[in-house]
C-alpha atoms as a PDB file:
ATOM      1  CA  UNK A   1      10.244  13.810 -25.319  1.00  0.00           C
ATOM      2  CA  UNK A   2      12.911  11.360 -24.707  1.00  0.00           C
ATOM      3  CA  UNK A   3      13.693   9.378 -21.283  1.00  0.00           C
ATOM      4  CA  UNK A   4      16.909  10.026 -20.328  1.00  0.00           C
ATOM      5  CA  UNK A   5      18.977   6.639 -18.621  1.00  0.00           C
ATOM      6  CA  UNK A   6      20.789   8.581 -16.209  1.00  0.00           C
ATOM      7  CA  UNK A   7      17.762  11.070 -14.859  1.00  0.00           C
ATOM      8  CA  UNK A   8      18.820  14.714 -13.610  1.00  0.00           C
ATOM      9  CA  UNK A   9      19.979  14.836  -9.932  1.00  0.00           C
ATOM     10  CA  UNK A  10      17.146  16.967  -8.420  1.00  0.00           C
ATOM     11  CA  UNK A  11      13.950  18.295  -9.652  1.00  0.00           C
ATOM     12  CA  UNK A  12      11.618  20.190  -8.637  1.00  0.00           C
ATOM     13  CA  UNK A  13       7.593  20.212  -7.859  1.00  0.00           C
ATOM     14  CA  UNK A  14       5.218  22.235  -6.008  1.00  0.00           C
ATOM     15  CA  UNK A  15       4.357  20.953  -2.181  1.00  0.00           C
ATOM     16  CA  UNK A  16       0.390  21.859  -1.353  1.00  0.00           C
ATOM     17  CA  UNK A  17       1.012  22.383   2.663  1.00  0.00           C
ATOM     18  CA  UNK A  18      -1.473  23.043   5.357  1.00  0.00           C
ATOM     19  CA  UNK A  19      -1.597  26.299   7.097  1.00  0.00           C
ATOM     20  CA  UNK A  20      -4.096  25.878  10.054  1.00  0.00           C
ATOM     21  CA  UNK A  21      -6.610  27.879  10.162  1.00  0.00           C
ATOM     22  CA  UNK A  22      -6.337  28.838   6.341  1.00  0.00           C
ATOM     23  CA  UNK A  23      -8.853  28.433   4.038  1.00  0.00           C
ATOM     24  CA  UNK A  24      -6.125  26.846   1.324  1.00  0.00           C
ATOM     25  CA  UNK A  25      -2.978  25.375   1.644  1.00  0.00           C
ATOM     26  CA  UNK A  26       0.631  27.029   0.769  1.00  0.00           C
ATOM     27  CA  UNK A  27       2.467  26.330  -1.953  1.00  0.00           C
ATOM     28  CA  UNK A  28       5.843  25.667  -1.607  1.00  0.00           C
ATOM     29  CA  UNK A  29       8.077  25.057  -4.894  1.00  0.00           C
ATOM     30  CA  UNK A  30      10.519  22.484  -3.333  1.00  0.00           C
ATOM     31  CA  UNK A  31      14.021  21.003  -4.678  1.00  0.00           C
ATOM     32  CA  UNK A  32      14.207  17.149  -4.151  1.00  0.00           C
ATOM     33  CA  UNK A  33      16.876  15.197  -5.175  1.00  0.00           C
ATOM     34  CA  UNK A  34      16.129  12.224  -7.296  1.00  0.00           C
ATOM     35  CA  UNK A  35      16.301   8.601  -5.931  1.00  0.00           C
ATOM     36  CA  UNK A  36      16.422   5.404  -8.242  1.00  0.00           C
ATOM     37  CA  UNK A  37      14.109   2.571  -6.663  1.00  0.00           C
ATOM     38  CA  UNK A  38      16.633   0.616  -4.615  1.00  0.00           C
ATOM     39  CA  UNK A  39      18.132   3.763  -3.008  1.00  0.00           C
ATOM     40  CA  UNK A  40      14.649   4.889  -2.505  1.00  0.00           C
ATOM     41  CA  UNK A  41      13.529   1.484  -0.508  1.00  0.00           C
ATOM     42  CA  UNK A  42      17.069   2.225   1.584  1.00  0.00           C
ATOM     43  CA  UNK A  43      15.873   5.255   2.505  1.00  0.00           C
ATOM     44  CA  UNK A  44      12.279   4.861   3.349  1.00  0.00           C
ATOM     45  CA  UNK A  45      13.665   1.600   5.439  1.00  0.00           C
ATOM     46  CA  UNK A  46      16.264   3.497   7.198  1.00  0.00           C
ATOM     47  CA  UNK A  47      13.468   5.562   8.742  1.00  0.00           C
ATOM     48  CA  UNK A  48      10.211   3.830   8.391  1.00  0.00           C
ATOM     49  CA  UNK A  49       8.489   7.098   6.281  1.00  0.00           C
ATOM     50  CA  UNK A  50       9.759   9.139   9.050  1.00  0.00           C
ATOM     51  CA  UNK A  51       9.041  12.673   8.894  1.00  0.00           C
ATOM     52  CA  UNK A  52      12.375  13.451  10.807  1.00  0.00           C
ATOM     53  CA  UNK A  53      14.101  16.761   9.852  1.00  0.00           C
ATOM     54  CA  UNK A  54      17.176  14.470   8.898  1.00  0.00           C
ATOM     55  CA  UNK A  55      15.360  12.070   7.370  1.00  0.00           C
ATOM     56  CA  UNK A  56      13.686  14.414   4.982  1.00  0.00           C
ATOM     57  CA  UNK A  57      16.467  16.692   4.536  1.00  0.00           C
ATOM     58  CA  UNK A  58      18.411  13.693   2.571  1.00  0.00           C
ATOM     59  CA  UNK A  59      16.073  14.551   0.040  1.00  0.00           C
ATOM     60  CA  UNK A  60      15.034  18.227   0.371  1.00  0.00           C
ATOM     61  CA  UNK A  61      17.637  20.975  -1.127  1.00  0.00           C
ATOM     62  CA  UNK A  62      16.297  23.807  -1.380  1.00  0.00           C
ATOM     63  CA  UNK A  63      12.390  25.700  -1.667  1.00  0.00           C
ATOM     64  CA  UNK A  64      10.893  29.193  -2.536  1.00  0.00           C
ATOM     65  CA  UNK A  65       7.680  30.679  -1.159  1.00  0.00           C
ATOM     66  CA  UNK A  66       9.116  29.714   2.381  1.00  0.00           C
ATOM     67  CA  UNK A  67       8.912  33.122   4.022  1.00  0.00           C
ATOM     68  CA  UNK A  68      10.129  35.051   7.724  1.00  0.00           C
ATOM     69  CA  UNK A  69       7.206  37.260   9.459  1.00  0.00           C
ATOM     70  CA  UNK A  70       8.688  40.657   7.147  1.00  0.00           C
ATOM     71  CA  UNK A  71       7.726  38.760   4.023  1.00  0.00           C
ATOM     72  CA  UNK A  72      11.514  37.758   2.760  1.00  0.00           C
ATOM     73  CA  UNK A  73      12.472  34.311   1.486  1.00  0.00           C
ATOM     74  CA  UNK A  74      13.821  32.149   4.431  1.00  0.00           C
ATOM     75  CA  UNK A  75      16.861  29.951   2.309  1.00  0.00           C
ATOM     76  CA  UNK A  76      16.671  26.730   2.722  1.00  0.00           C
ATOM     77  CA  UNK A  77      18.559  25.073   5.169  1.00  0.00           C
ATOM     78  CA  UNK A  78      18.264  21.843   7.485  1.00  0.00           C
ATOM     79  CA  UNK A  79      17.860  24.213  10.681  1.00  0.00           C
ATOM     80  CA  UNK A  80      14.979  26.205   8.767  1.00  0.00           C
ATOM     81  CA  UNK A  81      13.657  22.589   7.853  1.00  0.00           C
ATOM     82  CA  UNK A  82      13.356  21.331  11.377  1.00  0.00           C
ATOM     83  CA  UNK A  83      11.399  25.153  11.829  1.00  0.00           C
ATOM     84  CA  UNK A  84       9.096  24.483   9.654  1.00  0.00           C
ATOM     85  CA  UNK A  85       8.254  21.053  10.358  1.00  0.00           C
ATOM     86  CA  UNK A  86       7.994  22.442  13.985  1.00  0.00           C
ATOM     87  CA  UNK A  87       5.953  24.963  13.029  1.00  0.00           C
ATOM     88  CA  UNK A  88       3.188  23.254  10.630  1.00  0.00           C
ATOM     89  CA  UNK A  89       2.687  19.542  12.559  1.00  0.00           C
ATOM     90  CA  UNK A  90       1.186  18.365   9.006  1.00  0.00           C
ATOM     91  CA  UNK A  91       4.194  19.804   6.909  1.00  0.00           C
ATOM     92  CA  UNK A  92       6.750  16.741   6.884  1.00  0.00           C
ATOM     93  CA  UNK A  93       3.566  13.851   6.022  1.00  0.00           C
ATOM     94  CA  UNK A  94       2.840  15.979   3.296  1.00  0.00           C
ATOM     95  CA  UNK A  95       6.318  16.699   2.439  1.00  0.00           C
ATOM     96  CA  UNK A  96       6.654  12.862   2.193  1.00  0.00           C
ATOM     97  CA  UNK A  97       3.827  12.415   0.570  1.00  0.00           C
ATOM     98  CA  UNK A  98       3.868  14.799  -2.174  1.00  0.00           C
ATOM     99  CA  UNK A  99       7.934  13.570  -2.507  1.00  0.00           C
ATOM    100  CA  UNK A 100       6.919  10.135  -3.163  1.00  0.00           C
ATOM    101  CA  UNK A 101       4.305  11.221  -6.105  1.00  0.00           C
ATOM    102  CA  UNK A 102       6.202  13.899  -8.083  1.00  0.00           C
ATOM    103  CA  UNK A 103       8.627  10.755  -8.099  1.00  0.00           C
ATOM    104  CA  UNK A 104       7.134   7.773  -8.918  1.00  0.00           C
ATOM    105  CA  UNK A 105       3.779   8.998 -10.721  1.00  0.00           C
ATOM    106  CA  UNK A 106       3.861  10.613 -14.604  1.00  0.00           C
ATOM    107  CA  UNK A 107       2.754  14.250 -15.276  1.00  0.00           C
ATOM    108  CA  UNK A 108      -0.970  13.574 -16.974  1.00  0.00           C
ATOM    109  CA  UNK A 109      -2.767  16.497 -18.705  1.00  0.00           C
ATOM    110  CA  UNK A 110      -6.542  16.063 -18.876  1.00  0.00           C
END
């Protein structure tokens, strides 16, 4: 496979978050868009690694496996963001996190 110069605007990766009181985490297949290094410094300065609904909704655009109390797909938005990260206190580290590896890190298969 080839590297493209000019990378696609957003990809997507799956997010490992922690549910408390669950025996595994959640997987969440979120939509990031794609930051070259110096607009990836600005943004980590601009908020210290916040994990700030705004903050990390500059990158976030959209999930699946997010899901209401009947089972149905909550769409992403920023207001169901800030829920979540309300709801699950170690959601937005991880979100960060996990962000920051799917990328800067390669895809290795063992």
């Amino acid at each position: 496979m080839g590297l493209k110069i000019n990378p696609a605007p957003t990809f997507e990766f799956d997010a490992q978050l922690t549910v408390p009181g669950a025996a595994q985490a959640a997987t969440v297949r979120v939509t990031a868009r794609h930051k070259g290094r110096e607009a990836l410094a600005a943004w980590m300065e601009s908020a210290a690694g916040s994990t700030d609904p705004a903050f990390l909704g500059a990158v976030f655009s959209g999930w699946a496996g997010v899901l209401d109390a009947d089972g149905a797909e909550v769409p992403f938005s920023p207001e169901a963001l800030a829920r979540l990260l309300d709801a699950y206190p170690a959601a937005g580290r991880e979100l960060l996190e996990q962000y920051l590896a799917a990328l800067t890190e390669s895809r290795r298969k063992n």
